[in-house]
N, C-alpha and C. Protein backbone atom coordinates (compact mmCIF):
# COMPACT_ATOMS: atom_id res chain seq x y z
N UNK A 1 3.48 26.17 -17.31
CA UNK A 1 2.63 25.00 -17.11
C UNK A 1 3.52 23.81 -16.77
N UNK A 2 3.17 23.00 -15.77
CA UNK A 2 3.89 22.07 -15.29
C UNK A 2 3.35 20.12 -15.86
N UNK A 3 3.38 19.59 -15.47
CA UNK A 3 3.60 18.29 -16.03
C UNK A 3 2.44 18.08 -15.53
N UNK A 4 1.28 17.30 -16.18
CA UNK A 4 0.09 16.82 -15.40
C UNK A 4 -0.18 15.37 -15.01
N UNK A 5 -0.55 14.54 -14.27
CA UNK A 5 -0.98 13.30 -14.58
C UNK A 5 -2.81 13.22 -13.75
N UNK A 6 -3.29 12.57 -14.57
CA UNK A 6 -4.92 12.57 -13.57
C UNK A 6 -5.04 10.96 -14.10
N UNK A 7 -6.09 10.42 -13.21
CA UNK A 7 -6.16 9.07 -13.04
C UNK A 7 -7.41 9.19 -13.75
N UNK A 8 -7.90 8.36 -14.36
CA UNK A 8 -9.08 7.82 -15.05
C UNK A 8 -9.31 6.74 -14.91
N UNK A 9 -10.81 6.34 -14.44
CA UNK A 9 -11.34 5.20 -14.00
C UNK A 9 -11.09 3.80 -14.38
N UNK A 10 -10.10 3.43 -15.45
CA UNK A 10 -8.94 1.99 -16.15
C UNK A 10 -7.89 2.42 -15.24
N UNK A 11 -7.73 1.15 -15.25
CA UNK A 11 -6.02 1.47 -14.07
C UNK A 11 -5.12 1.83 -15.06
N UNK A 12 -5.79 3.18 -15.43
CA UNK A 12 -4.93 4.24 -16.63
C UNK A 12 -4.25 5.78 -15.78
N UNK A 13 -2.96 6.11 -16.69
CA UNK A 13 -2.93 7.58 -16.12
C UNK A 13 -2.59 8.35 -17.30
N UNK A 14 -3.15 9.55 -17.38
CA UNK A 14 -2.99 10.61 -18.59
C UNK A 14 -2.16 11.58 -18.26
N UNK A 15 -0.55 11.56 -18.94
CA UNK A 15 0.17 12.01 -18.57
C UNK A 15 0.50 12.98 -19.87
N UNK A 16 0.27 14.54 -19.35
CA UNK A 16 0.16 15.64 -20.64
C UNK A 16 1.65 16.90 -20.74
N UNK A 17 1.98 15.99 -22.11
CA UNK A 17 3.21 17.37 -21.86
C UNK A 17 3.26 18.46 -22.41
N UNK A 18 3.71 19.46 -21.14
CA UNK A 18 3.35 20.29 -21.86
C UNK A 18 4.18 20.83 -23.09
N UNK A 19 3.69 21.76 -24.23
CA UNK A 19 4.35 22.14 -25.16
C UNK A 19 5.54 23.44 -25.02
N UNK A 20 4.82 23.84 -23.97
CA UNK A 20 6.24 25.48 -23.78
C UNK A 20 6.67 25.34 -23.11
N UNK A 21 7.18 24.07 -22.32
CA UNK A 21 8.34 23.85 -21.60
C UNK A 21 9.60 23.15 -22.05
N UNK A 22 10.47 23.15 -21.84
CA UNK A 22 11.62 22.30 -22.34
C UNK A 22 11.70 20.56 -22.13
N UNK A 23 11.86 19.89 -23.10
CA UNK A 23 12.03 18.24 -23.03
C UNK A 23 12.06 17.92 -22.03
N UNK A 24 13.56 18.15 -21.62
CA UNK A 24 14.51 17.55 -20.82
C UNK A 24 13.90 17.98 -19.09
N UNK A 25 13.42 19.06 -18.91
CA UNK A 25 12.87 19.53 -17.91
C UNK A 25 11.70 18.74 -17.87
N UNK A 26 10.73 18.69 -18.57
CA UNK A 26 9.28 17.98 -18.40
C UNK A 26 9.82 16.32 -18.01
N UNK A 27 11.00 15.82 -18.76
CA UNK A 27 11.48 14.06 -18.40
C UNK A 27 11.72 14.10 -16.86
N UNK A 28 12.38 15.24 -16.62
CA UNK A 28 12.83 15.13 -15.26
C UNK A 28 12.19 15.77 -14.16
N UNK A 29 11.38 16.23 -14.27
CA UNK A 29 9.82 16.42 -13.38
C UNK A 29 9.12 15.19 -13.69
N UNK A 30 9.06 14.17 -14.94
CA UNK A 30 7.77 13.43 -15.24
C UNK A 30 8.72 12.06 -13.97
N UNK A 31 9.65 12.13 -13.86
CA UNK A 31 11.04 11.22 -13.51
C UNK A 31 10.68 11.09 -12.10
N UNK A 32 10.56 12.67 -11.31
CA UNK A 32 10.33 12.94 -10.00
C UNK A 32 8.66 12.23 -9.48
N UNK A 33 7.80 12.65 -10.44
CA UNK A 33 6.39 12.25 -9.98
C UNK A 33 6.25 10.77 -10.22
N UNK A 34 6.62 9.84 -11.00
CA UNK A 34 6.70 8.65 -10.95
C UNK A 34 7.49 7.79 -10.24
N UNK A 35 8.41 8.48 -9.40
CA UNK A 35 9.09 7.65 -8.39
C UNK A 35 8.18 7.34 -6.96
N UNK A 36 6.82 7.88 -7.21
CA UNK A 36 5.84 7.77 -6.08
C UNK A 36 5.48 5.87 -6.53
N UNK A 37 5.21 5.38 -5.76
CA UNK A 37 4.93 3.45 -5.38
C UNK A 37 3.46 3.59 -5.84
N UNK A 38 3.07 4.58 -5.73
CA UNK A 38 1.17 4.84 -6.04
C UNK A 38 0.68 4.73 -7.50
N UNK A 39 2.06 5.20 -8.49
CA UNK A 39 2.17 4.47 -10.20
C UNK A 39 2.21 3.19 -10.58
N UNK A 40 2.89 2.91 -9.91
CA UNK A 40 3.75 1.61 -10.04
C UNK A 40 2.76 0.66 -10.91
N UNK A 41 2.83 -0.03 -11.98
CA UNK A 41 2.14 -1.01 -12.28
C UNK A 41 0.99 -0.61 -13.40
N UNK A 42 0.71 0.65 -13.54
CA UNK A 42 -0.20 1.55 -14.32
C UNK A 42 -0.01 1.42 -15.23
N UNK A 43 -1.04 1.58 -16.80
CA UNK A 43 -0.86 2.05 -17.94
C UNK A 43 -0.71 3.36 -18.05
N UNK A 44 0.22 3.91 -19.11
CA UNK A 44 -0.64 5.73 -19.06
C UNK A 44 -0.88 6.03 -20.54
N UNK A 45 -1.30 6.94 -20.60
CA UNK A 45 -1.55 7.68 -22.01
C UNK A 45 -0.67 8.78 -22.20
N UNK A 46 0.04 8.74 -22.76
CA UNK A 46 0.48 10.01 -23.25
C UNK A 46 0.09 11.05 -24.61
N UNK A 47 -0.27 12.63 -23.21
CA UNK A 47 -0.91 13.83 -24.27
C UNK A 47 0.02 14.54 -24.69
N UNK A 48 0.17 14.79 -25.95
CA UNK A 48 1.02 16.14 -26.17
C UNK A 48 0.48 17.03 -27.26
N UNK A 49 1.21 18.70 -27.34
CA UNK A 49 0.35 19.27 -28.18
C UNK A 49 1.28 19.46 -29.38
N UNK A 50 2.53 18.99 -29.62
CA UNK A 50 3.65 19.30 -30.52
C UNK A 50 4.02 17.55 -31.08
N UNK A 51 4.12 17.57 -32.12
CA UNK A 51 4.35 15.80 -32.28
C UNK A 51 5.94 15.73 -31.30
N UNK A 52 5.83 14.48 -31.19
CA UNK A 52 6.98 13.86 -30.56
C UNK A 52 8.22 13.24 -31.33
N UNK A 53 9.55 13.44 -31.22
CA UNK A 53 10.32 12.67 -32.01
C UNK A 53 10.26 11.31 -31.60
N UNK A 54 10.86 10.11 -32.32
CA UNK A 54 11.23 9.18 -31.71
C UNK A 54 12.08 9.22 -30.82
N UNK A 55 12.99 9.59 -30.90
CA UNK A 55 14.01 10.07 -29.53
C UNK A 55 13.15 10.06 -28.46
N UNK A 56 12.34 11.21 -28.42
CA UNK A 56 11.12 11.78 -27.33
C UNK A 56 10.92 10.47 -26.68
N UNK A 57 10.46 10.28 -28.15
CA UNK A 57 8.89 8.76 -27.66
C UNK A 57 10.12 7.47 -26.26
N UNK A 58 11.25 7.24 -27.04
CA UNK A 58 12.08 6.76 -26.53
C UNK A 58 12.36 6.53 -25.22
N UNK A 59 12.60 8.13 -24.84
CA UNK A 59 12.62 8.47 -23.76
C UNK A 59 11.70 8.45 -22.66
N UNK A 60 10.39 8.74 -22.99
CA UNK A 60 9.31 8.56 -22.33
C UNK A 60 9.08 6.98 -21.95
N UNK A 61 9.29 6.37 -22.62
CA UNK A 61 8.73 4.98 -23.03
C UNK A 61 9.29 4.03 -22.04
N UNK A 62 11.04 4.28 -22.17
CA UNK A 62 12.45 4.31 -20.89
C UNK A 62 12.34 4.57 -19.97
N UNK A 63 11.35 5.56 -19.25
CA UNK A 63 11.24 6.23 -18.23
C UNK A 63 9.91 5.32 -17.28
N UNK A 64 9.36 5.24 -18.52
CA UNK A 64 8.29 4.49 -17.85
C UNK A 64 8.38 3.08 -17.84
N UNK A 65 8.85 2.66 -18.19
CA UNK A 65 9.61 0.95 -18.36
C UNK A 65 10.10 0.91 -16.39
N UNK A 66 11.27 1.71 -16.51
CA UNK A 66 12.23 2.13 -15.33
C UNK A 66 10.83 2.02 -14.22
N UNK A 67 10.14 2.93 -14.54
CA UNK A 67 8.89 2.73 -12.87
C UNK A 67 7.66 1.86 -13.10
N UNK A 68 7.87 0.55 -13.78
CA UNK A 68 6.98 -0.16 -14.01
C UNK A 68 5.59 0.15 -14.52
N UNK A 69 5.76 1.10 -15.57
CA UNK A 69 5.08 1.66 -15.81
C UNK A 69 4.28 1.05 -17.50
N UNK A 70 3.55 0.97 -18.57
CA UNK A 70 3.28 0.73 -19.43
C UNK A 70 2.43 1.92 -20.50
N UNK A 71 2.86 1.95 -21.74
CA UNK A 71 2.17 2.96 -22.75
C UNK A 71 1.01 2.19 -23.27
N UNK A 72 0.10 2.63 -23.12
CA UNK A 72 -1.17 2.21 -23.69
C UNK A 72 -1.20 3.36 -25.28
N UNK A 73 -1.32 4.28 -25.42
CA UNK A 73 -1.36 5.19 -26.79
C UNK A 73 -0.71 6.53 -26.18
N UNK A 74 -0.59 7.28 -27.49
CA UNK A 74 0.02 8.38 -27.64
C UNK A 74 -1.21 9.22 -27.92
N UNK A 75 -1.48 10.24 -27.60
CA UNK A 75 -2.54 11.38 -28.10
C UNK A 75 -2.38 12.34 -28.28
N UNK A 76 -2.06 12.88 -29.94
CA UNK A 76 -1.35 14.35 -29.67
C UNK A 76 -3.14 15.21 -29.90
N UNK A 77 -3.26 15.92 -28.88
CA UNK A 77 -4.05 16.68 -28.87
C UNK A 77 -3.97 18.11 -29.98
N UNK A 78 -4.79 18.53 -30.34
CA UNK A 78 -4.79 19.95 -31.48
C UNK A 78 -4.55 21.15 -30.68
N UNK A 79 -4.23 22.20 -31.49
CA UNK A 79 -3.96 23.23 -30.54
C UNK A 79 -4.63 23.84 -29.12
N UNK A 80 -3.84 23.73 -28.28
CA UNK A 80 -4.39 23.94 -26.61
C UNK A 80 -5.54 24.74 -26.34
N UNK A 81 -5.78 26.01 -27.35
CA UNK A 81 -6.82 27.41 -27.40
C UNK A 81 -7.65 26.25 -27.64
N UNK A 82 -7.84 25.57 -28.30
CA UNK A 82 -9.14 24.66 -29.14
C UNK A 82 -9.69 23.46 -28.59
N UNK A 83 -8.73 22.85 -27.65
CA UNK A 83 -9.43 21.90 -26.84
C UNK A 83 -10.82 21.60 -26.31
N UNK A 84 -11.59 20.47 -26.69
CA UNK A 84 -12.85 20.99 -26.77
C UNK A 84 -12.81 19.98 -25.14
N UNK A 85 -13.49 20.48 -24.24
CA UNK A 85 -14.34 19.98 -22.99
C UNK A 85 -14.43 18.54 -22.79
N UNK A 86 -13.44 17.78 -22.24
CA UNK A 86 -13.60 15.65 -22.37
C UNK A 86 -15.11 15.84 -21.60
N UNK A 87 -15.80 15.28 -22.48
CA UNK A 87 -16.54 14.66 -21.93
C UNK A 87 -16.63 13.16 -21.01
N UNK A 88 -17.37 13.05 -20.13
CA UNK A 88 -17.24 12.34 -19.12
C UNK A 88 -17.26 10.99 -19.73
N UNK A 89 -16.88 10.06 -18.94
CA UNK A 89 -16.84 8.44 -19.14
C UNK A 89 -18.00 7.75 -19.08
N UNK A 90 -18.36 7.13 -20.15
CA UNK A 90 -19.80 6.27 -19.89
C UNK A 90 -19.73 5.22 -19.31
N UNK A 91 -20.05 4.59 -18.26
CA UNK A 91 -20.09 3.25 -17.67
C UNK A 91 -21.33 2.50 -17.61
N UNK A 92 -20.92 1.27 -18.64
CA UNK A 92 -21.99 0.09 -18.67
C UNK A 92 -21.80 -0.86 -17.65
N UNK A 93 -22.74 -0.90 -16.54
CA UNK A 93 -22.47 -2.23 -15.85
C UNK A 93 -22.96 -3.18 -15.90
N UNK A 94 -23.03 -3.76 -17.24
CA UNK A 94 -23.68 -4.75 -17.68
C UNK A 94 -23.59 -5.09 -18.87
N UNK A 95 -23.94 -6.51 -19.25
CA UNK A 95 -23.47 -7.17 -20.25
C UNK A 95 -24.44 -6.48 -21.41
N UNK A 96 -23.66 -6.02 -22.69
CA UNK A 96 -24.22 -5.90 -23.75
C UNK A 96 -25.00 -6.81 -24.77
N UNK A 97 -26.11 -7.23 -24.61
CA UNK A 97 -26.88 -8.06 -25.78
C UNK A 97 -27.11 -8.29 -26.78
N UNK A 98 -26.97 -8.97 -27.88
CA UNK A 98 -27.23 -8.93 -29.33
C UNK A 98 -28.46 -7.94 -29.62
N UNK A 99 -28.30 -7.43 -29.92
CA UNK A 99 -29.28 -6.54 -30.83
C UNK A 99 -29.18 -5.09 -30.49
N UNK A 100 -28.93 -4.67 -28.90
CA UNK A 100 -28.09 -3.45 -28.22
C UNK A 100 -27.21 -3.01 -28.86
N UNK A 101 -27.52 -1.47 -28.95
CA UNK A 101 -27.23 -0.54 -29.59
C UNK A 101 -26.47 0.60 -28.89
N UNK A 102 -25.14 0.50 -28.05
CA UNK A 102 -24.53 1.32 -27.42
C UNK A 102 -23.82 3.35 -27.49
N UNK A 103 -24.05 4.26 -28.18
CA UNK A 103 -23.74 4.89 -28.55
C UNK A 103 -22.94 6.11 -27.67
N UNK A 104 -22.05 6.73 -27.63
CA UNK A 104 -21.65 7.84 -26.83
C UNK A 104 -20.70 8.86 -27.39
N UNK A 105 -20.75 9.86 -27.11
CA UNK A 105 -19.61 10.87 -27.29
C UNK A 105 -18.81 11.20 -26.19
N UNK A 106 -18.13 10.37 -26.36
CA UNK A 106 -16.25 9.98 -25.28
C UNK A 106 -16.18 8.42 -25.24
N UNK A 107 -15.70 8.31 -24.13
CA UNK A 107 -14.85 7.12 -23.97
C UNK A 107 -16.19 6.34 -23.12
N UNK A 108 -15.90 4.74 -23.51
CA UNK A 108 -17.03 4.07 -22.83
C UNK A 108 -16.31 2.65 -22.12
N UNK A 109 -16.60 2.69 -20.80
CA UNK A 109 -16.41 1.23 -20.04
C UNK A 109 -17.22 0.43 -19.75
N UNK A 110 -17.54 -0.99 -20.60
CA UNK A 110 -18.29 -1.79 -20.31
C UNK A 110 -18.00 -2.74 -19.29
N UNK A 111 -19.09 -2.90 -17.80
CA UNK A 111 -18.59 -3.86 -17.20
C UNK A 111 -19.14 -4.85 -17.44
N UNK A 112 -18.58 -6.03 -18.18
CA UNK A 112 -19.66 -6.92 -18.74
C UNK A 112 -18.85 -7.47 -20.00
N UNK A 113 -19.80 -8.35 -20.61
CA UNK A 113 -19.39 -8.93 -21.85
C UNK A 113 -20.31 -8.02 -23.32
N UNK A 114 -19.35 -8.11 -24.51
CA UNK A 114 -20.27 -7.31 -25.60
C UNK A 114 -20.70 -8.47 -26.48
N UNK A 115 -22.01 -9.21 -26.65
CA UNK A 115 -22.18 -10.61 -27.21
C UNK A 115 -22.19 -10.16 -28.73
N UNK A 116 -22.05 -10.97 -29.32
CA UNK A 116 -22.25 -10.99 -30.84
C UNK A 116 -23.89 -10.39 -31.28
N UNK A 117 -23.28 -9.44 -32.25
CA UNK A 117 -24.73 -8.83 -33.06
C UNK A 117 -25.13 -7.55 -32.24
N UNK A 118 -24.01 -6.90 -31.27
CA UNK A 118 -24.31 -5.88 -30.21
C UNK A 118 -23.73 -5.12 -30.30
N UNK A 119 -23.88 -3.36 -30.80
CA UNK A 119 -22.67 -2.56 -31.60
C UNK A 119 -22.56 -1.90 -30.56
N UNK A 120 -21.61 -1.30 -30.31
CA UNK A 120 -20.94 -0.47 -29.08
C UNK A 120 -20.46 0.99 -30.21
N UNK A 121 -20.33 2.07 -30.08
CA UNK A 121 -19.49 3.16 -30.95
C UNK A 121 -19.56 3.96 -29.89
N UNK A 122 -18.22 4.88 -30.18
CA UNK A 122 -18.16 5.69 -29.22
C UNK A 122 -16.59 6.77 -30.19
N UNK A 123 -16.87 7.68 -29.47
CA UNK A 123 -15.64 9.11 -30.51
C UNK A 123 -14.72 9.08 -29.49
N UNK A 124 -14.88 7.88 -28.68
CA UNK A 124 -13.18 7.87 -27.79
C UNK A 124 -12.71 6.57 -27.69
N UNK A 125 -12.31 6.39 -26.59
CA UNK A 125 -11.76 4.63 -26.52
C UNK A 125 -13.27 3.80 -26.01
N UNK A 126 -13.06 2.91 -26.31
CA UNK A 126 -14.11 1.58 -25.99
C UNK A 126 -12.81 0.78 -24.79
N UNK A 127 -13.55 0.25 -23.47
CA UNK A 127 -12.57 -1.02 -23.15
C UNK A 127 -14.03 -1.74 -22.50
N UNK A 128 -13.68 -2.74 -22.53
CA UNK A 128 -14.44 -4.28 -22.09
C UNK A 128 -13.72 -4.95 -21.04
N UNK A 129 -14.51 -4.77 -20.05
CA UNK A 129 -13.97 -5.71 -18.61
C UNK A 129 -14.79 -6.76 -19.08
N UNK A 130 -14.47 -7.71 -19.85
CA UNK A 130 -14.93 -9.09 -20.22
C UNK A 130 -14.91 -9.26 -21.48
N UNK A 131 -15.53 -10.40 -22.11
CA UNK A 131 -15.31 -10.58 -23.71
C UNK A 131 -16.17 -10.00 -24.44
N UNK A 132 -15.20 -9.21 -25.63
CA UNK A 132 -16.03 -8.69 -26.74
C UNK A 132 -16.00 -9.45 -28.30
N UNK A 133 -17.18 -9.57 -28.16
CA UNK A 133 -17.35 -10.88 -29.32
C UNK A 133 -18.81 -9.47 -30.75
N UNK A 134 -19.00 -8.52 -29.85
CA UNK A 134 -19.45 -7.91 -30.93
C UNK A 134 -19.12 -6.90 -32.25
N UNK A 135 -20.13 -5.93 -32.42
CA UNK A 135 -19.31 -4.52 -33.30
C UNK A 135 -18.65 -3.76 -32.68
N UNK A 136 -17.66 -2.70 -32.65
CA UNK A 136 -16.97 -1.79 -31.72
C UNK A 136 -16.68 -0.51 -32.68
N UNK A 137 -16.68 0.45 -33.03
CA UNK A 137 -16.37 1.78 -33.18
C UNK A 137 -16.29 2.45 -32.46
N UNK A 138 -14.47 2.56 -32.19
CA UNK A 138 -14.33 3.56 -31.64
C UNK A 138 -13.53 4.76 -32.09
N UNK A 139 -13.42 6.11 -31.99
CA UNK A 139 -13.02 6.86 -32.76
C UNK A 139 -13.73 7.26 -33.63
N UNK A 140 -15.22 7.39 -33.85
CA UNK A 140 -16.27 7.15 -34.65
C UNK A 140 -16.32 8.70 -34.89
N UNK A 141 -16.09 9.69 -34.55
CA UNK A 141 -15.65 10.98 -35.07
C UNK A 141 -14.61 11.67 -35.81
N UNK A 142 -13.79 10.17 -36.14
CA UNK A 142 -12.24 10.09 -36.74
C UNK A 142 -11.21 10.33 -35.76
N UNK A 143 -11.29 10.33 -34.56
CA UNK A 143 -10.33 9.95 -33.31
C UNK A 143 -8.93 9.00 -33.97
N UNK A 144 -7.81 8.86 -34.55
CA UNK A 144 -7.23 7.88 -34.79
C UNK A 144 -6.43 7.19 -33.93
N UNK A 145 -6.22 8.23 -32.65
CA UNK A 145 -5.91 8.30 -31.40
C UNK A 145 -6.49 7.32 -30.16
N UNK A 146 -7.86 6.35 -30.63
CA UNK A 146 -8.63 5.79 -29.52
C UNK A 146 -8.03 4.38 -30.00
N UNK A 147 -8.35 3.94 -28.52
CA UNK A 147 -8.25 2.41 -28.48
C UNK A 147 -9.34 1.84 -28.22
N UNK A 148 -9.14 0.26 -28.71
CA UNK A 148 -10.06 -1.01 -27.75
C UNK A 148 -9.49 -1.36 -27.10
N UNK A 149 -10.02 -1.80 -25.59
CA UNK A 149 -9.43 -2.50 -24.80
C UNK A 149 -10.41 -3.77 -24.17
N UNK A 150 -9.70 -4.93 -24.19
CA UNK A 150 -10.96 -6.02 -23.74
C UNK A 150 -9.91 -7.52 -22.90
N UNK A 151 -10.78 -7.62 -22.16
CA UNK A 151 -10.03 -8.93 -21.67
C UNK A 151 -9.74 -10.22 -22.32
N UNK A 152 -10.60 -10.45 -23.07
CA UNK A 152 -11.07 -11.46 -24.46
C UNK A 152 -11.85 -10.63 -25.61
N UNK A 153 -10.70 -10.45 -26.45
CA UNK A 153 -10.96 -9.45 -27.80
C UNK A 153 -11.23 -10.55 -28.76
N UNK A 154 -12.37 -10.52 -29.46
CA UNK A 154 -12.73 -11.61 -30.35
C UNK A 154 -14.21 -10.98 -31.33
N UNK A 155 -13.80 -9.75 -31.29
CA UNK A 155 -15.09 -8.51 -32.06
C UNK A 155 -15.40 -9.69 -33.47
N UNK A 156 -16.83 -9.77 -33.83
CA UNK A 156 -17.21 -9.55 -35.42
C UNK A 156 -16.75 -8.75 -36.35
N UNK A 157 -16.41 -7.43 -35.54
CA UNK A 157 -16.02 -5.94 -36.63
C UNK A 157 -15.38 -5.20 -35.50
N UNK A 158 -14.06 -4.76 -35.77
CA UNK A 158 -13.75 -3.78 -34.97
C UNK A 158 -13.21 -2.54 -36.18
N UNK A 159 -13.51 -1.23 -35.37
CA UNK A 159 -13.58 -0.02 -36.32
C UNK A 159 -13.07 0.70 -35.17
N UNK A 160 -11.98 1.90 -35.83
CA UNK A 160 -11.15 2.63 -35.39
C UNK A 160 -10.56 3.86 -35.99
N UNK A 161 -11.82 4.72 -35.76
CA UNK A 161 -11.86 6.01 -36.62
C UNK A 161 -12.23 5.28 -38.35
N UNK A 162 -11.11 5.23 -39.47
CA UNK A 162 -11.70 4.88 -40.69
C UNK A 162 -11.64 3.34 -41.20
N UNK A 163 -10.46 3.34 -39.90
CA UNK A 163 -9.95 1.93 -40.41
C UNK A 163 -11.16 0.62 -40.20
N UNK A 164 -10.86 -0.07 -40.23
CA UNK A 164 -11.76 -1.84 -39.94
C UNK A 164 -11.02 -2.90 -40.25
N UNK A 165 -11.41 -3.69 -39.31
CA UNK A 165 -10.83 -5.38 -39.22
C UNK A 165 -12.09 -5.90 -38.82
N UNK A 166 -11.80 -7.34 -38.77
CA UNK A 166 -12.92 -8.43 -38.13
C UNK A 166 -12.12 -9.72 -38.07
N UNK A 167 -12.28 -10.34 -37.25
CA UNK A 167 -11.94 -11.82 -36.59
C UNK A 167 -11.45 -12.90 -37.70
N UNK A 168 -11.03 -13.16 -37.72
CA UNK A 168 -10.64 -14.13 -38.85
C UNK A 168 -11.73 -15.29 -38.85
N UNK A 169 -11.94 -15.96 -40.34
CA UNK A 169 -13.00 -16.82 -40.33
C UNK A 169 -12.55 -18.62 -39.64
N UNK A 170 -11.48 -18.50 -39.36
CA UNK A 170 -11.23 -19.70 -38.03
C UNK A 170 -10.76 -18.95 -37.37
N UNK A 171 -11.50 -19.47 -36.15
CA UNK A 171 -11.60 -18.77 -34.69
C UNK A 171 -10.12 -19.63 -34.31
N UNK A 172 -9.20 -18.61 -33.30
CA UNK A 172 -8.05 -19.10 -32.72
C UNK A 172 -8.09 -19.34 -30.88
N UNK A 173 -8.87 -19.90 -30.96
CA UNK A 173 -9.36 -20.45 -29.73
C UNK A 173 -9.98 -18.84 -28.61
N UNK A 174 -9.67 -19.16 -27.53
CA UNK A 174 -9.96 -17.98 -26.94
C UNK A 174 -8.33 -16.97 -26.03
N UNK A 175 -8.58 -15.73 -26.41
CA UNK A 175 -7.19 -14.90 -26.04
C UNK A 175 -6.90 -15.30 -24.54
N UNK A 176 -5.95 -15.45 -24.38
CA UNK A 176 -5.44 -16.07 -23.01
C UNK A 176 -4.94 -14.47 -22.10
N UNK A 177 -4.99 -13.58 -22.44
CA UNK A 177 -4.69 -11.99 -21.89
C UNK A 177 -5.54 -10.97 -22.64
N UNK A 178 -5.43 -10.48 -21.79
CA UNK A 178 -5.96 -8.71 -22.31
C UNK A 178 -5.45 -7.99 -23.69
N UNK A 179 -5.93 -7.72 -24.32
CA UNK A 179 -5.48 -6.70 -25.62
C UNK A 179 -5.91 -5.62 -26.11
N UNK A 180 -5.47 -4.58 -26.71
CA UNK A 180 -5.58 -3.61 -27.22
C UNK A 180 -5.69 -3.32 -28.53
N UNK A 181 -6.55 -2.99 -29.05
CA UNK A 181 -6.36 -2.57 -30.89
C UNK A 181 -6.19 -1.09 -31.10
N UNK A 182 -5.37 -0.77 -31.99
CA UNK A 182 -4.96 0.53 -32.07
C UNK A 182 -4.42 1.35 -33.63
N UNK A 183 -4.40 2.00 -34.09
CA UNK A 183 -4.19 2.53 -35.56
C UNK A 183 -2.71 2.80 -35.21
N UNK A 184 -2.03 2.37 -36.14
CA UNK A 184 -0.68 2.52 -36.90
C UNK A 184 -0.25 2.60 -37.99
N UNK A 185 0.01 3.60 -38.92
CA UNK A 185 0.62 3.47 -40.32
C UNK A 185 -0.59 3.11 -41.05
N UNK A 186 -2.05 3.77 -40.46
CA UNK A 186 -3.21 3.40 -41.02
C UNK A 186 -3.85 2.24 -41.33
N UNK A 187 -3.04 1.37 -40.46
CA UNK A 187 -3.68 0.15 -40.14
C UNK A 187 -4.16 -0.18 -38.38
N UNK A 188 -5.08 -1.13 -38.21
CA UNK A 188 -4.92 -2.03 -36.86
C UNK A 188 -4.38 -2.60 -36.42
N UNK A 189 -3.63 -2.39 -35.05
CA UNK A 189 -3.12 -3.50 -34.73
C UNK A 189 -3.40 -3.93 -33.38
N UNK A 190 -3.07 -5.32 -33.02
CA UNK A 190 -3.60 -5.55 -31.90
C UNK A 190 -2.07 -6.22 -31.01
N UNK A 191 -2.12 -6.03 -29.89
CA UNK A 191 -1.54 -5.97 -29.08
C UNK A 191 -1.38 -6.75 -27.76
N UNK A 192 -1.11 -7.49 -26.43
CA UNK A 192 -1.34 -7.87 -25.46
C UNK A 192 -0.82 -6.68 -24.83
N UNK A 193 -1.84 -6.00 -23.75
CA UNK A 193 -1.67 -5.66 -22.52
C UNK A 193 -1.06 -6.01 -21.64
């Protein structure tokens, strides 16, 4: 099995390594396909089915730095026999309303804003092409692996598989970039894109 990358509808790429090939071979095939100008500038995800050392992570991370590249999350997938079927991407093209009730099994792209009092959940990543000022669960199947992504992140409640946060009770004006929330060391954290 050779090195995969597939594009997904975020100017994302899911780049999956494989497990029965050697490191150093998969870096330097992943080395060859990213010297294409058609990456350039991308987030990716990285899949794997064996945890990664830091070394690994290192390396990957280096590699993709080198082709202007950026890590959005790590996803170690469960054993390969067991992989269950991604379900497809939900796309909202439109602004979410207070009282809207968003629900899905996978990943969901809102084009639009998520207003306050408007829950979004989903058992994959959530991202917001505009401001999310509402509820968000994502990972809502215990995913610890999913992200938020929003242009103006400013949730009531954000939830991420078990974890939860919410906005602090003084507002810090409005986010001047894009961000990401993500589980670490069993906490949230949030991030600029």
């Amino acid at each position: 099995m050779s090195i995969e990358i597939k594009g997904i509808t975020v100017p994302a790429l899911v780049i999956r390594i494989p497990e029965n090939k050697n490191f150093e071979k998969s870096i330097k095939e992943l080395e060859k396909k990213l010297s294409s100008a058609f990456f350039k500038g991308s987030l990716a995800i990285i899949e794997h089915n064996k945890a990664l050392s830091k070394e690994e992570k290192e390396k990957i991370e280096e590699l993709l730095k080198k082709h202007n590249t950026g890590i959005l999350a790590y996803r170690q997938l469960s054993n390969s026999n067991n992989l269950k079927e991604k379900k497809s991407l939900k796309i909202i093209n439109k602004t979410v309303r207070s009282g809207q009730r968003i629900e899905y099994d996978g990943d969901v792209l809102i084009i639009g804003d998520v207003n306050p009092d408007a829950y979004v959940i989903a058992s994959g990543n959530i991202i917001v092409m505009g401001t999310l000022r509402g509820i968000v669960h994502a990972g809502a199947n215990g995913d610890e692996t999913a992200v938020v992504m929003a242009l103006k992140l400013k949730p009531q409640q954000l939830r991420i598989a078990s974890c939860i946060t919410r906005s602090p009770d003084e507002p810090l004006g409005e986010p001047e970039y894009p961000e990401k929330a993500f589980i670490e060391n069993n906490q949230i954290f949030i991030e600029k894109i």
